[in-house]
Protein backbone atom coordinates (compact mmCIF):
# COMPACT_ATOMS: atom_id res chain seq x y z
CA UNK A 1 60.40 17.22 -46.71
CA UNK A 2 56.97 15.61 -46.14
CA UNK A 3 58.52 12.02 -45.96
CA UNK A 4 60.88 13.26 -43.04
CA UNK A 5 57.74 15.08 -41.09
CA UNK A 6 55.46 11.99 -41.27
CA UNK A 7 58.39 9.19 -40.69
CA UNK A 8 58.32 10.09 -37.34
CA UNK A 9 54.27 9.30 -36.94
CA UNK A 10 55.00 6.15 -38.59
CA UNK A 11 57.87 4.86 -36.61
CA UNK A 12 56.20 6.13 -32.92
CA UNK A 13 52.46 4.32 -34.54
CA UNK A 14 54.27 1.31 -35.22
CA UNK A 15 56.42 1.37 -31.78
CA UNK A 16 53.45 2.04 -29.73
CA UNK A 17 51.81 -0.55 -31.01
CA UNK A 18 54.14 -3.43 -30.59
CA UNK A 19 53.40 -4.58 -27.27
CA UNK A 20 49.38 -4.55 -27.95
CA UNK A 21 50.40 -6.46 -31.73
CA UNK A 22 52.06 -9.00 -29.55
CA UNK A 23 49.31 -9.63 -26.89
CA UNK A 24 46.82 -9.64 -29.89
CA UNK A 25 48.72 -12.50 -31.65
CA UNK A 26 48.89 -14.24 -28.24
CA UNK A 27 45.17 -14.30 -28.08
CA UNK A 28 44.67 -14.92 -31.57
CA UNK A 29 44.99 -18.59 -31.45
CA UNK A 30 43.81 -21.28 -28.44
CA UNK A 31 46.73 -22.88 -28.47
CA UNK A 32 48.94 -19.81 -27.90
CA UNK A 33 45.87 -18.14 -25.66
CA UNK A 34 46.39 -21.00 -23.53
CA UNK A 35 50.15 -20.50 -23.38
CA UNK A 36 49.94 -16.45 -22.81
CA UNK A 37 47.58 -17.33 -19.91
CA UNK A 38 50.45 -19.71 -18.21
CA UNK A 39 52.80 -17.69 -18.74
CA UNK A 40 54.59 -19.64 -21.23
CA UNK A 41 55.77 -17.32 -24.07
CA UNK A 42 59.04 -16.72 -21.99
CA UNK A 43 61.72 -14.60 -23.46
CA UNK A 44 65.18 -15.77 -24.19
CA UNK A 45 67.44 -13.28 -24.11
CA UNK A 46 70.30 -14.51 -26.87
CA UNK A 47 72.62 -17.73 -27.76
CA UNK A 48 72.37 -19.35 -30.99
CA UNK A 49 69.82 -22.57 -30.02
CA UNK A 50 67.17 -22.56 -27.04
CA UNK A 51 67.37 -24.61 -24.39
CA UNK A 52 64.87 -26.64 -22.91
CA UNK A 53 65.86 -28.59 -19.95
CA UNK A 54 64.53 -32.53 -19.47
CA UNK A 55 63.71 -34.54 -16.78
CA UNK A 56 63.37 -38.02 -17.74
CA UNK A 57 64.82 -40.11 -15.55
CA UNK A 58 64.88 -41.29 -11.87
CA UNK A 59 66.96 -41.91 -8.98
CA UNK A 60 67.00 -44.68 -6.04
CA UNK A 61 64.78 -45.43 -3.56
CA UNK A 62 65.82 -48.11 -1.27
CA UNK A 63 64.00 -49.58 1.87
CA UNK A 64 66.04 -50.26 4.65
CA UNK A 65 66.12 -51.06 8.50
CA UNK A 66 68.47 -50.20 11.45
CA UNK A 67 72.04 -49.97 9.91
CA UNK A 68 71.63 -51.12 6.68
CA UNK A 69 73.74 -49.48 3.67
CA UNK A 70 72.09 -47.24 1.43
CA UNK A 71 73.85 -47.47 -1.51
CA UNK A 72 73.44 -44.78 -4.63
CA UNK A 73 74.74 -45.11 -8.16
CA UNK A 74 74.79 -42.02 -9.69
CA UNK A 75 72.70 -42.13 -13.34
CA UNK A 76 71.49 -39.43 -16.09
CA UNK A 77 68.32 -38.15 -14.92
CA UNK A 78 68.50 -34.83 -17.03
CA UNK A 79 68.75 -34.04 -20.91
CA UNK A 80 67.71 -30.78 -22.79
CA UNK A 81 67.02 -30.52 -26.29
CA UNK A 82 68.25 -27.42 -28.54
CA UNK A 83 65.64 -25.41 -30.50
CA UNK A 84 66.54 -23.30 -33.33
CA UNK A 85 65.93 -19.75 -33.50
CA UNK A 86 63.40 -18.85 -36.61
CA UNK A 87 62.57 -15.78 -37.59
CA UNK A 88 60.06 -13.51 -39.21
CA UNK A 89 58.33 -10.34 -40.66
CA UNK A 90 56.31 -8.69 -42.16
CA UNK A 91 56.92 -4.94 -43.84
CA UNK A 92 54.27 -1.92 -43.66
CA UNK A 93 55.10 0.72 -46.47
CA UNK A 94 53.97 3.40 -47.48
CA UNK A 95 54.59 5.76 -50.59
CA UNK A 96 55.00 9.66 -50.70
CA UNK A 97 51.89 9.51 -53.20
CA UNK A 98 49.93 8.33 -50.37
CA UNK A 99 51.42 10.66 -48.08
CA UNK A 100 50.52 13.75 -49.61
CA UNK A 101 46.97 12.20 -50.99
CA UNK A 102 46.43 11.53 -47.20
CA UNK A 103 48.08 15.03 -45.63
CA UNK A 104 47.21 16.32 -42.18
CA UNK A 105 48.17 14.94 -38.60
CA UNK A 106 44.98 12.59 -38.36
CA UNK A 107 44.62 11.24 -41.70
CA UNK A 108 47.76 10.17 -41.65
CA UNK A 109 47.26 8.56 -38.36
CA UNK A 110 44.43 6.88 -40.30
CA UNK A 111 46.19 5.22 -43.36
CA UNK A 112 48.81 4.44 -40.41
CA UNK A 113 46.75 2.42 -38.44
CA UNK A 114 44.53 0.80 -41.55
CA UNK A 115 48.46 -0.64 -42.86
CA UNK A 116 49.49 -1.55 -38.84
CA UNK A 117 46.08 -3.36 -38.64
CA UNK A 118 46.64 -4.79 -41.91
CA UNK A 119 50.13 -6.58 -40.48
CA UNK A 120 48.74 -7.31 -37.51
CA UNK A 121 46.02 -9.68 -38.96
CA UNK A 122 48.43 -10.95 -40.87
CA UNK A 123 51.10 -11.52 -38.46
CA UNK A 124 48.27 -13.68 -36.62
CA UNK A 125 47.07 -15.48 -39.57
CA UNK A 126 50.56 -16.60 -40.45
CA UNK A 127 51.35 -17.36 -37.09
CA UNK A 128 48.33 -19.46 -36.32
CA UNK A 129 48.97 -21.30 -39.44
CA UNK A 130 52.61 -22.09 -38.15
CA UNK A 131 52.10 -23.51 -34.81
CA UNK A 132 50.33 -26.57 -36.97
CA UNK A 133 53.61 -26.88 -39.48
CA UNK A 134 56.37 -29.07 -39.01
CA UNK A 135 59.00 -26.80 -39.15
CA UNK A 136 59.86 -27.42 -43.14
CA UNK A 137 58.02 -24.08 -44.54
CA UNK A 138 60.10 -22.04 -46.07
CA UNK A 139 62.80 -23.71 -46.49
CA UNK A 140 62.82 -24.91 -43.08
CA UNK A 141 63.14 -22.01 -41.71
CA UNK A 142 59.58 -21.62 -40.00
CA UNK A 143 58.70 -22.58 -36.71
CA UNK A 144 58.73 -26.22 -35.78
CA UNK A 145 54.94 -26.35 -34.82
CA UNK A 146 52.38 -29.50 -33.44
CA UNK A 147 53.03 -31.35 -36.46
CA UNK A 148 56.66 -32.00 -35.53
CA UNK A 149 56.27 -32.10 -31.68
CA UNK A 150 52.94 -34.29 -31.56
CA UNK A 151 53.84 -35.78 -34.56
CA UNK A 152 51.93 -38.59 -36.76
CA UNK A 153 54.81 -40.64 -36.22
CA UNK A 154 56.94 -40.25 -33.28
CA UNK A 155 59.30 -43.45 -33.94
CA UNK A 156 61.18 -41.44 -36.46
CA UNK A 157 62.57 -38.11 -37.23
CA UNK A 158 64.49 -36.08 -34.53
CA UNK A 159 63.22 -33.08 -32.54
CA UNK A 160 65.18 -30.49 -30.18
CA UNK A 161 68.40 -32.41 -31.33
CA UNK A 162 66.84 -35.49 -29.89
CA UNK A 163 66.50 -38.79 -32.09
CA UNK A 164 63.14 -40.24 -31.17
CA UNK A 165 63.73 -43.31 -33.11
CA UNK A 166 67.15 -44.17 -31.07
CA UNK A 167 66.63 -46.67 -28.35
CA UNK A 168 66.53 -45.35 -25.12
CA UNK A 169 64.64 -42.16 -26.32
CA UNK A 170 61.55 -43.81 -25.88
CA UNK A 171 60.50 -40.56 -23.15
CA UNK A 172 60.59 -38.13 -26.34
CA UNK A 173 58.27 -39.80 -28.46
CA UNK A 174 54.29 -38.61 -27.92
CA UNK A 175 50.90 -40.78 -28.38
CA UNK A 176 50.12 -41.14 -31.65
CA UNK A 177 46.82 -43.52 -32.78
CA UNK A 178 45.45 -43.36 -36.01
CA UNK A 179 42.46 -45.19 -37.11
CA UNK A 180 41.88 -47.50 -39.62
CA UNK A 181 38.35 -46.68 -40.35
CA UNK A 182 36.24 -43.69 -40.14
CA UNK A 183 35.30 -42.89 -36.82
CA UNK A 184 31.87 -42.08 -35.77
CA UNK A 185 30.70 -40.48 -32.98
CA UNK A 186 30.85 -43.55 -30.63
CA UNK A 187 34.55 -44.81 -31.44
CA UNK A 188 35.78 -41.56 -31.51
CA UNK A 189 34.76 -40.62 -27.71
CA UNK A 190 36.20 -44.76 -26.71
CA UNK A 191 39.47 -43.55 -28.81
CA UNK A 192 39.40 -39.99 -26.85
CA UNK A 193 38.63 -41.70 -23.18
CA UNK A 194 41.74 -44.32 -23.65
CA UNK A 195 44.48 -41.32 -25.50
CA UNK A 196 43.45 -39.37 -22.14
CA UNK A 197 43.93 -41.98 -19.75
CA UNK A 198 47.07 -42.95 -21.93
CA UNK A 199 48.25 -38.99 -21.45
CA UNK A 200 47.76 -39.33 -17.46
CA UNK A 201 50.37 -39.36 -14.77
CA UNK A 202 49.00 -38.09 -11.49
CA UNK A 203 47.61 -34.61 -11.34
CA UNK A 204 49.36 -34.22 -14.89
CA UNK A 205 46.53 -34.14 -17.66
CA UNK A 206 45.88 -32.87 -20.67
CA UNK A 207 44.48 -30.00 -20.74
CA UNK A 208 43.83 -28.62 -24.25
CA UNK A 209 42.01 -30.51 -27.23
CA UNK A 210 42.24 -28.77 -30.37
CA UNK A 211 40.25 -30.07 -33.03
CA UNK A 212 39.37 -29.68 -37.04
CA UNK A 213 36.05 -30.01 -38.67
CA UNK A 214 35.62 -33.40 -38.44
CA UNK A 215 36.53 -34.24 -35.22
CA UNK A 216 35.13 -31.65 -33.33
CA UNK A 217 31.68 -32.34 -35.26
CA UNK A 218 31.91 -35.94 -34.14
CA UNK A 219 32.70 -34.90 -30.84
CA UNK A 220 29.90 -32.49 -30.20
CA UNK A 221 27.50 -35.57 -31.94
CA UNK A 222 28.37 -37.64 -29.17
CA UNK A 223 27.38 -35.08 -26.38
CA UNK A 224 24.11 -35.02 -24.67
CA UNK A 225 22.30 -31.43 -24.11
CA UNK A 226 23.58 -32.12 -20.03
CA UNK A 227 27.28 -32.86 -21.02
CA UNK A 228 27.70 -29.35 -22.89
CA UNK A 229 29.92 -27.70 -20.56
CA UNK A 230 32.31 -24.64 -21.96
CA UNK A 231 35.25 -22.98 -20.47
CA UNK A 232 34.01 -19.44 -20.02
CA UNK A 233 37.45 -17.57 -20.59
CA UNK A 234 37.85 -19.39 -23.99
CA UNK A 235 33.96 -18.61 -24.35
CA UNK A 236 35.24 -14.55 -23.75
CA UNK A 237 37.76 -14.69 -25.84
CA UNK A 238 35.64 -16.22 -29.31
CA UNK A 239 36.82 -19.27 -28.97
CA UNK A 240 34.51 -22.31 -30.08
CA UNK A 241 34.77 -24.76 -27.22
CA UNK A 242 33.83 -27.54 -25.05
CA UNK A 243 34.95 -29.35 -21.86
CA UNK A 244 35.88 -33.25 -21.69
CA UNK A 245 37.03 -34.83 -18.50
CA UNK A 246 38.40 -31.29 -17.42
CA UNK A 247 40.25 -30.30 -20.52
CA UNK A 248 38.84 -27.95 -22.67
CA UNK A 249 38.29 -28.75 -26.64
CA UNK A 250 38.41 -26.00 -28.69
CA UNK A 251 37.36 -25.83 -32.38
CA UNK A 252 40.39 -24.45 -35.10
CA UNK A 253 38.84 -25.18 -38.37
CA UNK A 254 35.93 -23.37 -40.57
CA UNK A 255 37.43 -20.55 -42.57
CA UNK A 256 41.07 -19.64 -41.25
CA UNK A 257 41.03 -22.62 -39.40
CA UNK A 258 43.90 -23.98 -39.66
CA UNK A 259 43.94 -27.17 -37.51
CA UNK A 260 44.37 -30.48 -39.95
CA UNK A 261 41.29 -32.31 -41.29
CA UNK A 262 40.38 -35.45 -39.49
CA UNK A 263 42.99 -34.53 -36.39
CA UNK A 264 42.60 -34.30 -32.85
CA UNK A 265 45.51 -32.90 -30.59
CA UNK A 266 45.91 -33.63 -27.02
CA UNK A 267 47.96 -31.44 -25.60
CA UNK A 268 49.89 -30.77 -21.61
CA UNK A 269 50.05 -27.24 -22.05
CA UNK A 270 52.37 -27.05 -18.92
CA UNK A 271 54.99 -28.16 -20.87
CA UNK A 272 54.53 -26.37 -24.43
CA UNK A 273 56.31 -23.02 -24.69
CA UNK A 274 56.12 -20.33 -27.13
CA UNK A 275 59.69 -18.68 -26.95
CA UNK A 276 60.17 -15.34 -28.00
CA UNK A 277 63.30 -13.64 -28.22
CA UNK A 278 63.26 -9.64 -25.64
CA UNK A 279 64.47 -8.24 -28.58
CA UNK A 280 62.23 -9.52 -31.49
CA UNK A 281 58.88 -9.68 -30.36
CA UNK A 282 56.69 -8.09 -32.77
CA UNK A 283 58.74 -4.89 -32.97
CA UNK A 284 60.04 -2.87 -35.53
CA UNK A 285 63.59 -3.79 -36.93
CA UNK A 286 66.05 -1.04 -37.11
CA UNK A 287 65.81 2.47 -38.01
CA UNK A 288 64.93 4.39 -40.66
CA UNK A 289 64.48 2.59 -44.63
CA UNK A 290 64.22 4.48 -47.05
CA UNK A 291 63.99 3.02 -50.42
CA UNK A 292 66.97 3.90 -52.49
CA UNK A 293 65.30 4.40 -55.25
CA UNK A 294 61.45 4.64 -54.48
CA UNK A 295 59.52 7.56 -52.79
CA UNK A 296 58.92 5.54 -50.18
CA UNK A 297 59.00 4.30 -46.85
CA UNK A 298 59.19 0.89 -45.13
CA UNK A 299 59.25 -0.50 -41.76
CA UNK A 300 59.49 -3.84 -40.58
CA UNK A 301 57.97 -5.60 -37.94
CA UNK A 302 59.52 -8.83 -36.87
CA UNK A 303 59.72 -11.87 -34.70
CA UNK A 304 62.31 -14.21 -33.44
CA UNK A 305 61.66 -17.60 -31.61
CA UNK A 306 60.55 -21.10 -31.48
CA UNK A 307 57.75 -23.53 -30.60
CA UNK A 308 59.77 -25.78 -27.96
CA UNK A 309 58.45 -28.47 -25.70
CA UNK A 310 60.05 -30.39 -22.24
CA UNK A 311 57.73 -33.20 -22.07
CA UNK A 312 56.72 -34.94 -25.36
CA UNK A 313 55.37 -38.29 -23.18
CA UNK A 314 52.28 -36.50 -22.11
CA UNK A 315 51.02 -35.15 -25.96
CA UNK A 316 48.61 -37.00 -27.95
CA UNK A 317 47.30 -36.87 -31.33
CA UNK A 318 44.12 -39.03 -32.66
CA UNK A 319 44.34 -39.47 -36.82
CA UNK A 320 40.77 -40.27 -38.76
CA UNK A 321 42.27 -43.10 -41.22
CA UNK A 322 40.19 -42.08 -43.51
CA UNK A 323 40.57 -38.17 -44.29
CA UNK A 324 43.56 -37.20 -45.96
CA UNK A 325 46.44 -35.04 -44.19
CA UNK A 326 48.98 -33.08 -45.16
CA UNK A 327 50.89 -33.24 -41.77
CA UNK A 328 50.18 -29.72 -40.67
CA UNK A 329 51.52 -27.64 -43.65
């Protein structure tokens, strides 16, 4: 039977692929090209929630001389918050009509790889448009993305099992200013220089600026020709971007953009994670489907993880009052 001959190039096209379908989505999107390059799509490898551990308190210091007591009261200096596992997928099919239209080893492999492309763009699509959501899509069942964790108002709502508007959760809430006029190109860089200052602790900075159309134009306004620095790798990879104060600011908007209108993310990429489960990552699901009653054959490729974060203290996000939002959906 022709569907049994070319089920086996489909399922080994598809397999071979899923490693190279991962890496692509990876670099697909700054945000997650950022991540990818630290190292910070780790795998989990099961449980029901994911685990991210915090550090938000600290222990004593005392000063002391000759035989003074040093006394120590032990306190809570550790917390983690609990992610939910999402999933996803999309299917690649293909009918026996096609199959024996497109007969012979490499035309096959052809139509094969034109459908495998086809989810692969869409894979990245979907997931670049996810990483802005706040985890309500669907149903709630997408990812919780920027919107949630660097959210427009961090006072309220509750993220990794964490209340941010309980008191004494103050450490989970991000920096949030929104303006009350439009910003030109001169308040917007006084509004950038005091969120990055606000976003400093030491050596930790931000590091990654995404912007949408508005900002970013605004942003390049207020450059001179001498202050146009770019971050070559981003540069490499088709990334629109600039540098300010060492972090690189990378346009997401134009068509399949997907940043929001009049918002500006500062982000600590050191402690954003993309967490994908060993056994989900892009790859096919299962075995064999054939449809019951179709001549047919379908394939899924799917994904299994979360957007989580450690540190919510040292993420930023600058609002333009005046351009209308839809909170990253």
């Amino acid at each position: 039977m022709a569907n049994e001959v070319y089920s086996d190039i489909f399922t080994t096209t598809l397999e071979n692929r899923s490693e190279s379908m991962a890496d692509v989505v990876s670099k697909h999107n700054a945000l997650l090209s950022r991540l990818h390059e630290k190292g910070h799509n780790r795998y989990i490898y099961g449980g029901s929630k994911i685990l991210e551990e915090l550090e938000y308190g600290e222990g004593d210091m005392s000063w002391y001389s000759g035989y003074d007591a040093i006394t120590y009261t032990p306190k809570q200096l550790f917390t983690a918050a609990e992610y939910s596992l999402k999933l996803c997928a999309v299917p690649v099919a293909i009918s026996g009509e096609d199959m024996l239209k497109n007969s012979g080893k490499y035309q096959m492999m052809d139509l094969f790889e034109k459908r495998i492309e086809n989810a692969q763009k869409t894979m990245c699509n979907k997931m670049s448009e996810a990483i802005y959501g706040d985890g309500t899509a669907s149903s709630g069942k997408a990812i919780g993305g920027l919107a949630l964790l660097v959210a427009d108002t961090p006072t309220t709502g509750t993220v990794g099992g964490i209340n941010r508007a309980t008191s004494g959760n103050e450490f989970w809430r991000n920096q949030s200013v929104k303006s009350s006029t439009a910003f030109t190109s001169d308040t917007l860089r006084l509004a950038m220089d005091k969120m990055y200052l606000s976003l400093s602790r030491g050596s930790d900075k931000p590091d990654l600026i995404i912007a949408g159309n508005t900002m970013y134009s605004l942003f390049e306004q207020s450059l001179t020709a001498l202050q146009r620095y770019t971050e070559p790798k981003l540069a490499e990879a088709g990334f629109t971007s600039l540098r300010y104060k060492g972090a690189d600011v990378v346009f997401d908007g134009g068509q399949g953009g997907n940043c929001p209108e009049g918002k500006m993310y500062f982000l600590n990429s050191n402690y954003i994670y993309l967490r994908s489960h060993k056994d989900r990552d892009m790859k096919v699901i299962g075995g064999e489907r054939m449809s019951v009653n179709q001549d047919a054959i379908y394939k899924i490729i799917g994904w299994a993880g979360n957007m989580t974060m450690s540190n919510a203290a040292l993420q930023g996000v600058l609002i333009d009052g005046s351009v209308s939002t839809d909170g990253g959906e």
